[in-house]
Structure formats: structure tokens, C-alpha cells
Protein backbone atom coordinates (compact mmCIF):
# COMPACT_ATOMS: atom_id res chain seq x y z
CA UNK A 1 10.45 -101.11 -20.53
CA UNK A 2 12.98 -99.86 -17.74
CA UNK A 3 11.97 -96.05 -18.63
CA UNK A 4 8.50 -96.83 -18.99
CA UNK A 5 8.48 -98.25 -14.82
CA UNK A 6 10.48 -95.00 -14.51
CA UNK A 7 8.19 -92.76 -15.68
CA UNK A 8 5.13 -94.30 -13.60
CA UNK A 9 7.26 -94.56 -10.57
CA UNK A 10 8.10 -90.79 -10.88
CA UNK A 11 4.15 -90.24 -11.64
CA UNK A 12 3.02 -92.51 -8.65
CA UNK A 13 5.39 -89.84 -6.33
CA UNK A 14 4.25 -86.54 -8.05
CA UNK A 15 1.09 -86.82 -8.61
CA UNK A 16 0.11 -86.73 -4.76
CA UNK A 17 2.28 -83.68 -4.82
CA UNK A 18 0.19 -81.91 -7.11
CA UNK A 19 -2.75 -83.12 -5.53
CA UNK A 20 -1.62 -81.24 -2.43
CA UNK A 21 -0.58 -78.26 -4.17
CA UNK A 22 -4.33 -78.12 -6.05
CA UNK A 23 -6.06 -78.03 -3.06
CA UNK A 24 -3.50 -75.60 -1.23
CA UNK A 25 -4.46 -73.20 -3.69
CA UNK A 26 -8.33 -74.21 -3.64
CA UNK A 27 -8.14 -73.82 0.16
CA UNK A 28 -6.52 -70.01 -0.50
CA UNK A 29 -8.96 -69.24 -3.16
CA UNK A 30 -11.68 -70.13 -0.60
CA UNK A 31 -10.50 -67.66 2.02
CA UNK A 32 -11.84 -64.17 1.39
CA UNK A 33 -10.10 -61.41 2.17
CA UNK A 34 -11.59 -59.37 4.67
CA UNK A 35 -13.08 -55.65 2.91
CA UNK A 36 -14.37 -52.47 4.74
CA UNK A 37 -16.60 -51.08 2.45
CA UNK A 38 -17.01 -47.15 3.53
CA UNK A 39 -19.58 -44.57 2.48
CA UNK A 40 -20.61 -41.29 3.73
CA UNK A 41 -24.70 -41.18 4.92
CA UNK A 42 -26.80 -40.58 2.40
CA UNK A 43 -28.87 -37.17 1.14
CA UNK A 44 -30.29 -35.68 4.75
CA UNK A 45 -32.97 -33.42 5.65
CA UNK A 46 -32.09 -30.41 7.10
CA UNK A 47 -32.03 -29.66 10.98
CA UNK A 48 -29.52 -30.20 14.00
CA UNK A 49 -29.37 -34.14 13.84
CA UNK A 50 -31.10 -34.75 10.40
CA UNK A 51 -32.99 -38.00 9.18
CA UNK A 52 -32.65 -38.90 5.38
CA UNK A 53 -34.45 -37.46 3.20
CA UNK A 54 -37.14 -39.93 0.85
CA UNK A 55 -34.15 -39.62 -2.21
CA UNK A 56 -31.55 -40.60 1.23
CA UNK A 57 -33.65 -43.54 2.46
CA UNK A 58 -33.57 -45.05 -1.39
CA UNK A 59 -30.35 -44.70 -1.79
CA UNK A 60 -29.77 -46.72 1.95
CA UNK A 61 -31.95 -49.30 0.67
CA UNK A 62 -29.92 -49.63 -2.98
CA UNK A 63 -26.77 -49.27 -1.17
CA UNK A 64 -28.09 -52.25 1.24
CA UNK A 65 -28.91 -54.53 -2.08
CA UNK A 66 -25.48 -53.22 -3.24
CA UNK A 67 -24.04 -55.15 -0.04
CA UNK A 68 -25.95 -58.29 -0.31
CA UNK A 69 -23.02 -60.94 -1.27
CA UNK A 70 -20.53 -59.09 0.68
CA UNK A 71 -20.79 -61.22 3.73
CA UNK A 72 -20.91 -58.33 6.02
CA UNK A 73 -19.90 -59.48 9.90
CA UNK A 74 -20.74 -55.76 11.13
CA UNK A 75 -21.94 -52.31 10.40
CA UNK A 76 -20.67 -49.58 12.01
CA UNK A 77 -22.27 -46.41 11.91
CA UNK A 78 -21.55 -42.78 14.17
CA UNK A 79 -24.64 -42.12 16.26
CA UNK A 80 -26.17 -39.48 14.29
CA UNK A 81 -29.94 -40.26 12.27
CA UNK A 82 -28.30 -39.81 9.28
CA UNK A 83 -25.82 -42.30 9.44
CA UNK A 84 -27.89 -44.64 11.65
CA UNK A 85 -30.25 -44.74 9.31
CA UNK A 86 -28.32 -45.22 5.92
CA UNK A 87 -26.64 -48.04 7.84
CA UNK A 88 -30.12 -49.65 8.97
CA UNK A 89 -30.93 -51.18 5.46
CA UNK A 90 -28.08 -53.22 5.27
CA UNK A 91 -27.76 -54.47 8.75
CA UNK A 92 -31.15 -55.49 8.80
CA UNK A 93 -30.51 -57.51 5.66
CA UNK A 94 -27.39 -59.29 7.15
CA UNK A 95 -29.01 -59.96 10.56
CA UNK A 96 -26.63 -57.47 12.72
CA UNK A 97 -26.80 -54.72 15.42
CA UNK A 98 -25.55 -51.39 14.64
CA UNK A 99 -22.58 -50.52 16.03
CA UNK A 100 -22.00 -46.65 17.27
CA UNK A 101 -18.46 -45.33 16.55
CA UNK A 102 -16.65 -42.45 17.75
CA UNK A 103 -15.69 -40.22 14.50
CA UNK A 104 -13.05 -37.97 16.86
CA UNK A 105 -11.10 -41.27 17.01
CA UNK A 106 -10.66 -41.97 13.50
CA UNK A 107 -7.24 -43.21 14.09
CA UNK A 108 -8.11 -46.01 16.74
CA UNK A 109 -11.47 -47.16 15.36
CA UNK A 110 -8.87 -47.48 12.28
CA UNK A 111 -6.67 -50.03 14.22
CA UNK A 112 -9.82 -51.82 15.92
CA UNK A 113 -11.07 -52.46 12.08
CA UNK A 114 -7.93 -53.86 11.51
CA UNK A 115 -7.89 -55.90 14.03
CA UNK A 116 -10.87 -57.35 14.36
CA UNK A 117 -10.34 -58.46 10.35
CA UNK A 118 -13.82 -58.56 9.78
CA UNK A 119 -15.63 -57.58 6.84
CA UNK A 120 -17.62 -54.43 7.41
CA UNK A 121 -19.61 -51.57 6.38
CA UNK A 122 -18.72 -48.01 7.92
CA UNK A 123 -21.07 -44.93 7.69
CA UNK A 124 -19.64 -42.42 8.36
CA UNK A 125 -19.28 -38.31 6.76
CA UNK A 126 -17.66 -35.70 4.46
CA UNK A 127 -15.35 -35.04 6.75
CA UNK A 128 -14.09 -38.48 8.22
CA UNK A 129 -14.79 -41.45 4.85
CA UNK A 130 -11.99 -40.31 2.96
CA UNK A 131 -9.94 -40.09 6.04
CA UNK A 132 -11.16 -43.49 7.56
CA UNK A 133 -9.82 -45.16 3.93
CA UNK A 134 -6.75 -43.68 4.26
CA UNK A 135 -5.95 -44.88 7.70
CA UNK A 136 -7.06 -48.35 6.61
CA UNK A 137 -4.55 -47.94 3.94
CA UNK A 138 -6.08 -47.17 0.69
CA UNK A 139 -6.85 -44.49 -1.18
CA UNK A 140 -8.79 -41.45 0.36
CA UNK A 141 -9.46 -40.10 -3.17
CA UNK A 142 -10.72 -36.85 -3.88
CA UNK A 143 -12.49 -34.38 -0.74
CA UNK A 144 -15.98 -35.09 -0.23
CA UNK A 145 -18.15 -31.97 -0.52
CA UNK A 146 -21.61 -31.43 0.93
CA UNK A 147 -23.16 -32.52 -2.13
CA UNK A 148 -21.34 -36.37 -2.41
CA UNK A 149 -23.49 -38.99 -1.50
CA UNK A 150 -22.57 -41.66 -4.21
CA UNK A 151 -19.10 -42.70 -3.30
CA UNK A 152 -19.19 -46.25 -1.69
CA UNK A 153 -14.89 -47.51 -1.02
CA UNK A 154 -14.03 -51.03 -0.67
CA UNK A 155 -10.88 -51.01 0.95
CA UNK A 156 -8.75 -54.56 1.11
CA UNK A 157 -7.46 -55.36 4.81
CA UNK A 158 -5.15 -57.54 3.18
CA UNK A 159 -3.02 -54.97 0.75
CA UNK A 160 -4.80 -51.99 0.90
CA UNK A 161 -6.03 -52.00 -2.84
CA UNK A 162 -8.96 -49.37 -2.56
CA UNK A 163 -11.86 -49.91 -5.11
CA UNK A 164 -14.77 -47.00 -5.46
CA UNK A 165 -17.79 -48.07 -6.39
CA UNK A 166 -21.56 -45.85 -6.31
CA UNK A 167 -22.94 -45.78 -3.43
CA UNK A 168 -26.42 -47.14 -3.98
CA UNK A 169 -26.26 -46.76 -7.55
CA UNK A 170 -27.02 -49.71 -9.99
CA UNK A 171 -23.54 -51.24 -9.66
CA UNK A 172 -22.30 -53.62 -7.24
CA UNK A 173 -19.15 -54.31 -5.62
């Protein structure tokens, strides 16, 4: 009888314990880490400051429906057609303004991603995506050539785990 009122005395204290520690962990599992998702503009016409091309423009709108649960808080994009336009599908869908970038200061637009912790879609190019996920802290992967379209990153804020998905293929992040 004596261990019996033990054992529900020692139940009656951990249980709220657990209780705590249950929703602790709910609460963390509830917090999403913040992602920059980075891809290069899609296929462009030709010309000084190209728009997409009708195969470009598709790929902005699967690359958009690729994005839909991501809970995008802003979309950066450098102020070329290209880019402004591969980056138009999904802000659109999310209800947000296109934000112009600077691509010559990879290295402090890396630190003001950072620090604003938000999740966020980056167009960007060849020459600076691979670049941009490094400074973020993941994985730049291989060098882009003029012919890569499909490569969509998902780069954690949180540890810097880099994920590659197709950009505006049939997969989604």
C-alpha cells in the first residue's frame, strides 16, 4: 500500500514535467526554420537586357507552384527582365513586392539575408547563385554554365544544410 501512494505521488510530480517537456518540443517543432531558396532566372531571349523566353516564363510559373507552401516573406530579384520576371510568378502568388538587389554586393546582401531571417526566394545568375549559397553557408555545388536553368537551392539559415531541388521541374521542395 505504502509503495503504491509512492508511486502515484512520484506520478502526480512527473507527469506535469512531461507535460511541459511535450509541448516544449511541440512549440520547437512548430517554429520553421527560416530557408532561402536560390535559383538562377530562367531560359532568356536574346538581346542586351533579355525577357524570358515562352519555355523561361513556364518554367517561372512551375518554379512559382514549386514555392507555394514555402511561406515565402520576400523575393528578391537583381533588376534585370530576366530575373524580374522569373521572380514575378511567385511573388504574385505570395502577395509581395519585388525586391531589387545589387549582385556586385554579394557579400552584404549575404549578411542582410541573414539577418533579416526571413524566408526568401533569390533570383539571381550563373555567375552570382552558386556564390550567393555559399556565402549563406551551404553548398555552392557545381559552376553554373549558360545552359543551367533547373537548379533551384534551399539553403537552411539555421545550419547551413543546402538541399538542390529542379527549378520548376515537377518536384517540390
Amino acid at each position: 500500500m505504502i509503495l503504491r501512494l509512492l508511486v502515484m505521488m512520484c506520478a502526480a510530480f512527473a507527469l506535469p514535467a512531461c507535460a511541459q517537456t511535450g509541448q516544449a518540443e511541440a512549440d520547437n517543432a512548430m517554429k520553421i526554420s527560416p530557408v532561402i531558396y536560390l535559383v538562377r532566372h530562367a531560359e532568356k531571349q536574346t538581346g542586351s537586357d533579355p525577357a524570358l523566353t515562352e519555355a523561361g516564363a513556364a518554367r517561372a510559373g512551375r518554379l512559382a507552384a514549386q514555392l507555394a507552401d514555402a511561406r515565402l516573406q520576400a523575393v528578391y530579384a537583381t533588376d534585370t527582365a530576366r530575373a524580374q520576371e522569373t521572380a514575378r510568378p511567385a511573388a504574385d502568388d505570395h502577395g509581395l513586392e519585388i525586391t531589387s538587389y545589387d549582385a556586385r554586393d554579394l557579400a552584404g546582401f549575404a549578411q542582410a539575408l541573414k539577418q533579416a531571417g526571413q524566408t526568401a526566394l533569390v533570383v539571381g545568375h550563373s555567375n552570382t547563385t552558386p556564390q550567393l549559397a555559399e556565402l549563406l553557408g551551404g553548398e555552392p555545388g557545381p559552376e553554373m554554365d549558360e545552359s543551367d536553368y533547373d537548379r533551384l537551392y534551399a539553403v537552411s539559415l539555421t545550419d547551413g544544410q543546402t538541399r538542390m531541388f529542379v527549378a520548376g521541374g515537377d518536384d517540390r521542395p
